[in-house]
N, C-alpha and C. Protein backbone atom coordinates (compact mmCIF):
# COMPACT_ATOMS: atom_id res chain seq x y z
N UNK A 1 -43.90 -53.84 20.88
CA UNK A 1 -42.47 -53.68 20.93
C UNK A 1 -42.12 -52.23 20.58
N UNK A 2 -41.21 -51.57 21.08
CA UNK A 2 -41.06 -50.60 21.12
C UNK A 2 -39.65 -50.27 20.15
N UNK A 3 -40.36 -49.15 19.16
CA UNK A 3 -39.46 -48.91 18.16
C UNK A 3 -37.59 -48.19 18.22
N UNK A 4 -36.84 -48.10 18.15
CA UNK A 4 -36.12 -47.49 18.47
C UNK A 4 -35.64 -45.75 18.11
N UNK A 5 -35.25 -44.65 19.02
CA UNK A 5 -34.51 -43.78 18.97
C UNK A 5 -34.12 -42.97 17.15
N UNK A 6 -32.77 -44.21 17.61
CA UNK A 6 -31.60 -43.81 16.05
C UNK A 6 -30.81 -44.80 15.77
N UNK A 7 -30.72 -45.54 14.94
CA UNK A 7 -29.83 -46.57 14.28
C UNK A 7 -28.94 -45.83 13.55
N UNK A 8 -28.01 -47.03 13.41
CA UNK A 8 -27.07 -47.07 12.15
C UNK A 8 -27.39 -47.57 11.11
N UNK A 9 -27.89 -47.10 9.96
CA UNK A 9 -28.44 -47.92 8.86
C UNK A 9 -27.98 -48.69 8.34
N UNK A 10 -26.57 -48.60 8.35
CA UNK A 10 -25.68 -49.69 7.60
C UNK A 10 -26.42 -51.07 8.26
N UNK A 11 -26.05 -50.91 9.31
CA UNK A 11 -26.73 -52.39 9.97
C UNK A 11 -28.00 -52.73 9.74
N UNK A 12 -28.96 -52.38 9.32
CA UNK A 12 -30.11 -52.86 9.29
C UNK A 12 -30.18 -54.18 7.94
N UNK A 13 -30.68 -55.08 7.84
CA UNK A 13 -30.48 -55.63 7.09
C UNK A 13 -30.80 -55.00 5.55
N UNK A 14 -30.15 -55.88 4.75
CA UNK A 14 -30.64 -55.02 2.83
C UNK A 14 -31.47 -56.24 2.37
N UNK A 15 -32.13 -55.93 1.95
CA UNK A 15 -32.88 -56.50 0.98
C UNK A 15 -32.58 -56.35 -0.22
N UNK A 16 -32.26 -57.73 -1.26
CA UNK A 16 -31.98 -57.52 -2.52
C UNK A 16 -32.60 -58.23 -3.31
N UNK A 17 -33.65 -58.59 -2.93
CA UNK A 17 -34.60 -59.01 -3.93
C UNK A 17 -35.71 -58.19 -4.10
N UNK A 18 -36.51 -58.21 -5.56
CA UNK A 18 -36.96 -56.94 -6.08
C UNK A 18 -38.25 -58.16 -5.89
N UNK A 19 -39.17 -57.08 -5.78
CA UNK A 19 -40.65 -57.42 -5.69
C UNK A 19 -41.33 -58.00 -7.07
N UNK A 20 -40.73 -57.34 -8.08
CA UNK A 20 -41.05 -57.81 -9.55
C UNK A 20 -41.20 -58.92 -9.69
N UNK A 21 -42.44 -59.08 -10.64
CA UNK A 21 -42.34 -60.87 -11.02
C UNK A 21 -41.26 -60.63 -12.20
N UNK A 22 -40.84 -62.01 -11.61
CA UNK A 22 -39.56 -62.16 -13.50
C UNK A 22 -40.22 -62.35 -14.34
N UNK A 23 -39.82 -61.78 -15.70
CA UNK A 23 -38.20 -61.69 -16.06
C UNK A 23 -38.23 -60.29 -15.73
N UNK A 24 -38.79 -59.89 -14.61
CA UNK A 24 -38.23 -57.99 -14.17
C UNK A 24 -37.32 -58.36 -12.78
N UNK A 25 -37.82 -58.85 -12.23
CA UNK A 25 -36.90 -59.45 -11.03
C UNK A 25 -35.74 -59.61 -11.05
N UNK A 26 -35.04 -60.53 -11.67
CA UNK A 26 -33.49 -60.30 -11.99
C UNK A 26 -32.59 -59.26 -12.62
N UNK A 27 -33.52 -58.75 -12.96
CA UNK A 27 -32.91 -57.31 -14.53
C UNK A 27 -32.46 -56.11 -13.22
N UNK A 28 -32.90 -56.35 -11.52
CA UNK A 28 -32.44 -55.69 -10.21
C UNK A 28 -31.46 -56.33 -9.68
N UNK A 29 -30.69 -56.84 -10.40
CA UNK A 29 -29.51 -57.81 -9.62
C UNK A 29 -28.31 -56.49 -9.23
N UNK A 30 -27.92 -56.20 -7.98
CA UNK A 30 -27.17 -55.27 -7.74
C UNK A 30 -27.21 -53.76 -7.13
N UNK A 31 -28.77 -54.24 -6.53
CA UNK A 31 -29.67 -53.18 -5.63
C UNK A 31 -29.92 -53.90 -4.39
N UNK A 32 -29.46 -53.12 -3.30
CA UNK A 32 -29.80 -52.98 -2.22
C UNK A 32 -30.36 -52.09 -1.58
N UNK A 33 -31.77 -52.44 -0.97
CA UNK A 33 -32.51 -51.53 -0.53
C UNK A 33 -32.35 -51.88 1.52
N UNK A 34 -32.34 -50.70 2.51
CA UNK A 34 -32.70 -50.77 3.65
C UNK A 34 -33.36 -49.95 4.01
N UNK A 35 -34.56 -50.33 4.52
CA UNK A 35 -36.06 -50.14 5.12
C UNK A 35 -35.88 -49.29 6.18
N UNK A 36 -35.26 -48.13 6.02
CA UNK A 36 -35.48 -46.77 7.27
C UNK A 36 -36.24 -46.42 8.03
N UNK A 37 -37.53 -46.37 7.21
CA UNK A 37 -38.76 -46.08 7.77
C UNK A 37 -39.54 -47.08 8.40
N UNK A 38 -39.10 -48.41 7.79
CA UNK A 38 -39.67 -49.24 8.82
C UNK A 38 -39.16 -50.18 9.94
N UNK A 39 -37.63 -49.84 10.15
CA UNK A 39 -36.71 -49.55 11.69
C UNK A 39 -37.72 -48.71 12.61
N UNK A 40 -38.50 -47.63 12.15
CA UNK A 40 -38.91 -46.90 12.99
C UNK A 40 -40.82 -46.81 12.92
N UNK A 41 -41.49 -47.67 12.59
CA UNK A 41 -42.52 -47.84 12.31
C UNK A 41 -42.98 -46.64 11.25
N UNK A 42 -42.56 -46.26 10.62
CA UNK A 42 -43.53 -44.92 9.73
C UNK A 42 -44.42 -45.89 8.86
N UNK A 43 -46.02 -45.26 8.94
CA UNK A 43 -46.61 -45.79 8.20
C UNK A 43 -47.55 -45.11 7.25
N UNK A 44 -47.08 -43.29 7.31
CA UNK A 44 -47.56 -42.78 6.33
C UNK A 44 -46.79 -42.32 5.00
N UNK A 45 -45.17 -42.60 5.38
CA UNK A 45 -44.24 -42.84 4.37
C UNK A 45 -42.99 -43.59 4.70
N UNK A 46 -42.38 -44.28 3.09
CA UNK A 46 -41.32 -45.10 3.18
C UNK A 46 -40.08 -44.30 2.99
N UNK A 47 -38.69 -44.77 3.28
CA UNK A 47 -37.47 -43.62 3.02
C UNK A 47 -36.78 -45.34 3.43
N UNK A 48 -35.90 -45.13 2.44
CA UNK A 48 -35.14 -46.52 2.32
C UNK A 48 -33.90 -46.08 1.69
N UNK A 49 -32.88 -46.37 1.89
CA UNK A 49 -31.51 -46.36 1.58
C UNK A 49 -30.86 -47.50 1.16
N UNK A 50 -30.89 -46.71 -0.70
CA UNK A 50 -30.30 -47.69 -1.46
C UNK A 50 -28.97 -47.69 -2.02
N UNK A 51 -28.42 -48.59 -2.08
CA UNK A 51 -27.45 -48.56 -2.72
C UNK A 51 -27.01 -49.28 -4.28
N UNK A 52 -26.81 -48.92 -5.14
CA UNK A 52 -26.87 -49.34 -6.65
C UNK A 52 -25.07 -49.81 -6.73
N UNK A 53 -24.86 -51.06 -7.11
CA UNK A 53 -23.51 -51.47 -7.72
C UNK A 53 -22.96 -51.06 -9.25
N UNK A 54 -22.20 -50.99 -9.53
CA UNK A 54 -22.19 -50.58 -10.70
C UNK A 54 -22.60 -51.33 -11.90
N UNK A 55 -23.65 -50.52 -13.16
CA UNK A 55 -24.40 -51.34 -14.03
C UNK A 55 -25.62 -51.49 -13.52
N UNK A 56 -26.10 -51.71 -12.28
CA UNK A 56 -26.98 -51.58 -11.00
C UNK A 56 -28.32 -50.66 -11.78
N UNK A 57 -29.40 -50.77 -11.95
CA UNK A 57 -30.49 -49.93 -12.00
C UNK A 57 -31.50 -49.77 -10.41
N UNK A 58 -31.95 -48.98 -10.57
CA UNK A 58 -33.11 -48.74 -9.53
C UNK A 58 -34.54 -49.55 -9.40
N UNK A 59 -35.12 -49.48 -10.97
CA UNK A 59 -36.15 -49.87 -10.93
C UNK A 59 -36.52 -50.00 -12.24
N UNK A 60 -37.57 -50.26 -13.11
CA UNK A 60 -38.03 -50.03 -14.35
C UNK A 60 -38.56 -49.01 -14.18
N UNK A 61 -38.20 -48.02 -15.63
CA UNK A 61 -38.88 -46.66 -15.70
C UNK A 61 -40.38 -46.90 -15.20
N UNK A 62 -40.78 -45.71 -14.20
CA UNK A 62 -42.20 -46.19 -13.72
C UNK A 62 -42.65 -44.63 -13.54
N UNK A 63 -43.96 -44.53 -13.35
CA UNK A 63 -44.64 -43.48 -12.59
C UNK A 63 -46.05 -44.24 -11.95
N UNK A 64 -46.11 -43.56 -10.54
CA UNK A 64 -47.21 -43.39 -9.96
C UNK A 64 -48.25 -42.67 -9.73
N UNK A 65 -49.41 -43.25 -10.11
CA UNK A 65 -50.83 -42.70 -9.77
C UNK A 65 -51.02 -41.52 -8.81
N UNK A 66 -50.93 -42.18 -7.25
CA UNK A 66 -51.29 -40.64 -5.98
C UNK A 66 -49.58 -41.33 -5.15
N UNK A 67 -49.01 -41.50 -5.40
CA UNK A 67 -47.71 -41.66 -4.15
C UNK A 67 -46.48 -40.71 -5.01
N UNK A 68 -45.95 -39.65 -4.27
CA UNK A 68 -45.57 -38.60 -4.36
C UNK A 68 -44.01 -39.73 -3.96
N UNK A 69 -42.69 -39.11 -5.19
CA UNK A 69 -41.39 -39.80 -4.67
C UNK A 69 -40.32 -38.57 -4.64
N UNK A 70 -39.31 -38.75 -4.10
CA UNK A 70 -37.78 -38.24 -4.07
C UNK A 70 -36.82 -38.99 -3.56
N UNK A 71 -35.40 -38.27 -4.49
CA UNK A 71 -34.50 -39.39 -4.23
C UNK A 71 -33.81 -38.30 -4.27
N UNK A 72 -32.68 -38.52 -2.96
CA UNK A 72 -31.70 -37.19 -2.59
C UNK A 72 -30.10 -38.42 -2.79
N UNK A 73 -29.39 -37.79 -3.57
CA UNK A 73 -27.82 -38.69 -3.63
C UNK A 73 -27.51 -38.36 -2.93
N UNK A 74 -26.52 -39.62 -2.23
CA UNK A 74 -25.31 -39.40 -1.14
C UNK A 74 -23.85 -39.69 -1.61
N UNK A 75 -23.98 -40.58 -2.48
CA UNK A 75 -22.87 -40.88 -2.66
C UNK A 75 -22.84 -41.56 -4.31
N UNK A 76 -21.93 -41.08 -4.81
CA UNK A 76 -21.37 -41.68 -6.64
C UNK A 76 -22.68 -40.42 -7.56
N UNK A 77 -22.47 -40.96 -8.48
CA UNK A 77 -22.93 -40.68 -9.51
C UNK A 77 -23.84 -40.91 -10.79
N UNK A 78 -25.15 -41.42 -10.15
CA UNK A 78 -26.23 -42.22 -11.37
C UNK A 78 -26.55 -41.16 -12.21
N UNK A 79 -27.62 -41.55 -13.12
CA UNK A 79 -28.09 -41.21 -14.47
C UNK A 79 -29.25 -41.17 -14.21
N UNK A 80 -30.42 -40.49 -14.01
CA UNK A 80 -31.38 -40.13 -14.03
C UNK A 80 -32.39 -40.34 -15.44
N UNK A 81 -32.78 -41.07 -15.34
CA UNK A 81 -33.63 -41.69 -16.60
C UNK A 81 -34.67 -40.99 -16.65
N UNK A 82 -35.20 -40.10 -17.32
CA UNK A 82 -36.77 -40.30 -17.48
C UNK A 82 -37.43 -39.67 -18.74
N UNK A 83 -38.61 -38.88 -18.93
CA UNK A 83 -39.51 -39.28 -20.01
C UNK A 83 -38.43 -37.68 -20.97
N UNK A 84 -37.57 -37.07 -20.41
CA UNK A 84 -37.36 -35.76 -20.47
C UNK A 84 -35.47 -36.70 -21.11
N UNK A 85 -34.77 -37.52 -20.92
CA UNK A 85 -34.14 -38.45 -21.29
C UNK A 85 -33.00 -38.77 -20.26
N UNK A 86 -32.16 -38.52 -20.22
CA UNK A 86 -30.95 -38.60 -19.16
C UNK A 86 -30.33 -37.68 -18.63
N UNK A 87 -30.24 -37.47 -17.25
CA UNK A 87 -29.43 -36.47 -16.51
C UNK A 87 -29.04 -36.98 -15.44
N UNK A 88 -27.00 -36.66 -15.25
CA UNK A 88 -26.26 -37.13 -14.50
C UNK A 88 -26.57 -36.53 -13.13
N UNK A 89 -26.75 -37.29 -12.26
CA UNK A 89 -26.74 -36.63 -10.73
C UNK A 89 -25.30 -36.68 -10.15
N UNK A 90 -25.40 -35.92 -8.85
CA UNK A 90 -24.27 -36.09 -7.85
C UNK A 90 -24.51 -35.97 -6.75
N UNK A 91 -23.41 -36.63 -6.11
CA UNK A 91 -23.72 -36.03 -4.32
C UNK A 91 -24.76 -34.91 -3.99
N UNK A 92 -25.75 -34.45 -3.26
CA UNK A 92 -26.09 -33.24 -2.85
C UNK A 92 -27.46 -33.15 -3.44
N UNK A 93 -27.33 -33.57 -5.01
CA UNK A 93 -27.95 -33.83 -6.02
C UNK A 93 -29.82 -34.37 -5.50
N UNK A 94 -30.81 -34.08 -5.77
CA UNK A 94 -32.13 -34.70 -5.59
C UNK A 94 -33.57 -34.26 -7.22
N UNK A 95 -34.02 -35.72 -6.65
CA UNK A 95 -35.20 -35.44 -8.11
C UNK A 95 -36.17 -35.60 -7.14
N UNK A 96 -37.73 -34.94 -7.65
CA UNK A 96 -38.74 -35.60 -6.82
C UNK A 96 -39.88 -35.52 -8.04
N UNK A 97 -40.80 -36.38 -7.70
CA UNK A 97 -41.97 -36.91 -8.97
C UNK A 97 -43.46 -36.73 -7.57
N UNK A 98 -44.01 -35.89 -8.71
CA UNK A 98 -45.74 -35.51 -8.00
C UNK A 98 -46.26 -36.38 -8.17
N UNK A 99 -47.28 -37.32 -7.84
CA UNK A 99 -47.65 -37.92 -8.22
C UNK A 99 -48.83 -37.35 -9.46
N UNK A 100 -48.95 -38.52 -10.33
CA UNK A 100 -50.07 -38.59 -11.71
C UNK A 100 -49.33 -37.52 -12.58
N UNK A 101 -47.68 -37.17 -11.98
CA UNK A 101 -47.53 -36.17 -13.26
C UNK A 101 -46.90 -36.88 -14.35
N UNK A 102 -47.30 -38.24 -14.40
CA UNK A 102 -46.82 -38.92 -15.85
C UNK A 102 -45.56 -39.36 -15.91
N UNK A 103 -44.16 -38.86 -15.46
CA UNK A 103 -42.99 -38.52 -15.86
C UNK A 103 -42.41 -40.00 -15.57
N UNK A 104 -42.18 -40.96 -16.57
CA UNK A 104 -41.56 -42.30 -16.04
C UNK A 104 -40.18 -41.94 -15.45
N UNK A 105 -39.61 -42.58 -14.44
CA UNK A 105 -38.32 -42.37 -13.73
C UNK A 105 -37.78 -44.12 -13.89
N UNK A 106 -36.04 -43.41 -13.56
CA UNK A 106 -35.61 -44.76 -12.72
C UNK A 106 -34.05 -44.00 -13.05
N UNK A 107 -32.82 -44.71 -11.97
CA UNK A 107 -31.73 -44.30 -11.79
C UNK A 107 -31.33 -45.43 -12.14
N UNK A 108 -29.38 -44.99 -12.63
CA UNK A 108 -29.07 -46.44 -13.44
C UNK A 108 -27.31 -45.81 -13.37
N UNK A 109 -27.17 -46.73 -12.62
CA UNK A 109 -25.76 -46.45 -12.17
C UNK A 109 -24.57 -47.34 -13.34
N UNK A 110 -24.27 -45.98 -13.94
CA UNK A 110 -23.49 -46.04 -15.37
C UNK A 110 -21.66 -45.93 -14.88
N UNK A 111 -21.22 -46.06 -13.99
CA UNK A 111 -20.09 -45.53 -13.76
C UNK A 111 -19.55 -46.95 -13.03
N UNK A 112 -18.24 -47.12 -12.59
CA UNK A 112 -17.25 -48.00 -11.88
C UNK A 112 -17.43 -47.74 -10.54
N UNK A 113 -18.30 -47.10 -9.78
CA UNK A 113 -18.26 -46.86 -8.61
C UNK A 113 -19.47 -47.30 -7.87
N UNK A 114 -19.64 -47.51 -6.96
CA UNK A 114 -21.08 -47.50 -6.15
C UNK A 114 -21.87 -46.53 -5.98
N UNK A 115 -23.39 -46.46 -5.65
CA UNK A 115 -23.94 -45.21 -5.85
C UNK A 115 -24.87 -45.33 -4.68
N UNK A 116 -24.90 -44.61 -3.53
CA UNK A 116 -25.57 -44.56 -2.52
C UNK A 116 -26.96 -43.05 -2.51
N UNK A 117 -28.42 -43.66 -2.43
CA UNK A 117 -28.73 -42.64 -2.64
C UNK A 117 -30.53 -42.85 -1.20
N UNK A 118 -31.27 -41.93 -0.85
CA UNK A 118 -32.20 -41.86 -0.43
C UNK A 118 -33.27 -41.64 -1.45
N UNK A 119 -34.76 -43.18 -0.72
CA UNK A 119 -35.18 -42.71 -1.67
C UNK A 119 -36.58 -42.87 -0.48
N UNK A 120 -37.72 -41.81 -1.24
CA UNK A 120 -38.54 -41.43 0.04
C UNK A 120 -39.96 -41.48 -0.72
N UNK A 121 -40.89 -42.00 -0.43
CA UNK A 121 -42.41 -42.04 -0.93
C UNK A 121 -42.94 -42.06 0.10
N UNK A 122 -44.56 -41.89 -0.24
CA UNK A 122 -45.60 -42.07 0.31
C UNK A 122 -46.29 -43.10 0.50
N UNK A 123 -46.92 -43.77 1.27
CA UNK A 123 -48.20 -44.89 0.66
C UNK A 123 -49.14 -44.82 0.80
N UNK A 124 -50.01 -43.77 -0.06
CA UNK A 124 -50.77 -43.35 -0.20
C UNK A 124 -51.87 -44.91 -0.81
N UNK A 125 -53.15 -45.42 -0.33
CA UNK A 125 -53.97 -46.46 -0.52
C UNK A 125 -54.45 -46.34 -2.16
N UNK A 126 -54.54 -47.05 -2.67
CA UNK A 126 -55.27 -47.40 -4.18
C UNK A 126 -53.94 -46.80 -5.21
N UNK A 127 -53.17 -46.70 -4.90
CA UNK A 127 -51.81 -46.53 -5.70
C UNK A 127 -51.92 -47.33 -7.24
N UNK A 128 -51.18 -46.89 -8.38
CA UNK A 128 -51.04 -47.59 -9.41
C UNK A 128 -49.94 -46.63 -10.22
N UNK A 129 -48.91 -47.89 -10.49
CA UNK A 129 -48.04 -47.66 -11.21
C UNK A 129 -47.98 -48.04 -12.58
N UNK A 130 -47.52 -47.54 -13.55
CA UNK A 130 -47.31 -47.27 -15.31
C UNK A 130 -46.22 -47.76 -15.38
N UNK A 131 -45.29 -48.83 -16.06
CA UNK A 131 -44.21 -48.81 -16.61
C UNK A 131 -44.30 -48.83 -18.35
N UNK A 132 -43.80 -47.56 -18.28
CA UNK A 132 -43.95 -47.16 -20.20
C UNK A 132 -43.30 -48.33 -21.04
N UNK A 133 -41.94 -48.32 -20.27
CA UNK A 133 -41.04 -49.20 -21.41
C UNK A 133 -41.28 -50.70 -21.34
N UNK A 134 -42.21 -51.49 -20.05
CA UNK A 134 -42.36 -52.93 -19.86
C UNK A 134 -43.60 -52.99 -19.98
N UNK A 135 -44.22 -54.55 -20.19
CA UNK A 135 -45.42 -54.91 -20.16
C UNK A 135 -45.76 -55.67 -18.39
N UNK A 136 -45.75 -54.26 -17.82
CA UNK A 136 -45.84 -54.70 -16.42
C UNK A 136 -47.02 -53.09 -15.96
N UNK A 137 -47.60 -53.70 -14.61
CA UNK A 137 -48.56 -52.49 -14.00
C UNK A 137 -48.37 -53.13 -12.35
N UNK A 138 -48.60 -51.94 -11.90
CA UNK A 138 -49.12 -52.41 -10.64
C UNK A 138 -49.56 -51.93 -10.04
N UNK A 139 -50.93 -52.40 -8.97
CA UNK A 139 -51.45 -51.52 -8.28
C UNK A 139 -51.32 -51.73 -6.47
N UNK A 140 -51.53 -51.10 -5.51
CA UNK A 140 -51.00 -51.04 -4.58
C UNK A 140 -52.56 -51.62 -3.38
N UNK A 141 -52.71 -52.98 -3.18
CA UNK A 141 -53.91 -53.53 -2.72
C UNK A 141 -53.85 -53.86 -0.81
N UNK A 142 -54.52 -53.85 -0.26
CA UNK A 142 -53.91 -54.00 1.12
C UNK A 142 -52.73 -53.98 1.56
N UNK A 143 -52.35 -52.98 1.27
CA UNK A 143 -50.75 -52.72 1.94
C UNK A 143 -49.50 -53.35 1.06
N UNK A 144 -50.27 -54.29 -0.18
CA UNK A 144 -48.92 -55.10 -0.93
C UNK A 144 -49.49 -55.01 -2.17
N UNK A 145 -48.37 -54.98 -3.13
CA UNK A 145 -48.04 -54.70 -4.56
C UNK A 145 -48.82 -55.97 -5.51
N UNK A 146 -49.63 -55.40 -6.44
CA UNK A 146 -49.90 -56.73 -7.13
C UNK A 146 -49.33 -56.32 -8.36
N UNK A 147 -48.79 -57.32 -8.70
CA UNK A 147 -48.19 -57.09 -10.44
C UNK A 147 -49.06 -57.49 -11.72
N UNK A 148 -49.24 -57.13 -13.02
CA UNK A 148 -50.27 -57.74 -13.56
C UNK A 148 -49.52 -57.46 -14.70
N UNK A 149 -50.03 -57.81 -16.06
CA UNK A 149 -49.36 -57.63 -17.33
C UNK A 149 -49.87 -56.15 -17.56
N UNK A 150 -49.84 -55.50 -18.94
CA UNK A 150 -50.66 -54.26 -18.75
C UNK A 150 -52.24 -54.36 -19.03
N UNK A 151 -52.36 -55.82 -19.91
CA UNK A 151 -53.55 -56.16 -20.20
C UNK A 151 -54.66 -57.08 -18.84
N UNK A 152 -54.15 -56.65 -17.65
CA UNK A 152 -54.39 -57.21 -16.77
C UNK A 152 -54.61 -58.65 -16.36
N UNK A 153 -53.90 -59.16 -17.00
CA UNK A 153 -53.71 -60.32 -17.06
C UNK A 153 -52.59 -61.00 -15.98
N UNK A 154 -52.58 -61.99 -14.98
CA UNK A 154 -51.22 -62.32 -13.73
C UNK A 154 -50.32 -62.94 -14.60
N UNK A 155 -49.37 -62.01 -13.86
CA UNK A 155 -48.05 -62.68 -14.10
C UNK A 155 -48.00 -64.54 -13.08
């Protein structure tokens, strides 16, 4: 099947359920993610357009192993979480994380407004993610996410 041209992203469907096993799963109630990159088959990186409701977080503070991220704002005003502590973004506004440079992230939409932002990785094979502040890990196994405690133990 043949991929398309140029969409309208709005239309593509959102996904709002978080990959997390609960009790991390719900703690994403108010994130919508749409799959950009995979409207158009990319399969050496993801770029998804999210949108955060207000109170809305991104993700649990995390860092990755080898998958390189950035997140460019479009619209409102989140809070930039990470190991360095909080900084307000804006429109125009972008962060990006090297991979293995340690730095836990996550955006957390603190304001009355909606917060529309791009967010762009790699998927780079044998991936593994750190969440400092949860007792969660994950590593990145045939193409899908396995979650584990940190003591490697399944959720």
């Amino acid at each position: 099947m043949s991929k398309p041209i140029a969409i309208d992203a709005a239309g593509l469907p959102a996904r709002t359920r978080s990959l997390y096993p609960e009790p991390f799963a719900s703690l994403m109630a108010g994130r919508e993610k749409r799959a950009l990159g995979e409207a158009f088959g990319l399969a050496n990186f993801g770029v998804n357009l999210t949108t955060l409701a207000p109170g809305a977080c991104s993700a649990l503070r995390h860092h990755h192993s080898r998958q390189d991220e950035l997140v460019y704002v479009i619209a409102g005003h989140p809070t930039l979480h990470t190991d360095a502590g909080p900084t307000r973004l804006a429109p125009g506004m972008c962060a990006g994380f090297r991979a293995g440079s340690g730095n836990g992230h996550r955006l957390v939409n603190e304001t009355d407004e909606p917060v529309q932002y791009l967010e762009i990785g790699d998927r780079t094979a044998g991936d593994q993610v750190v969440y400092p502040d949860d007792d969660l890990a994950a590593a990145l196994v045939d193409g899908g996410w396995v979650f584990t405690h940190k003591d490697g133990s399944p959720y």
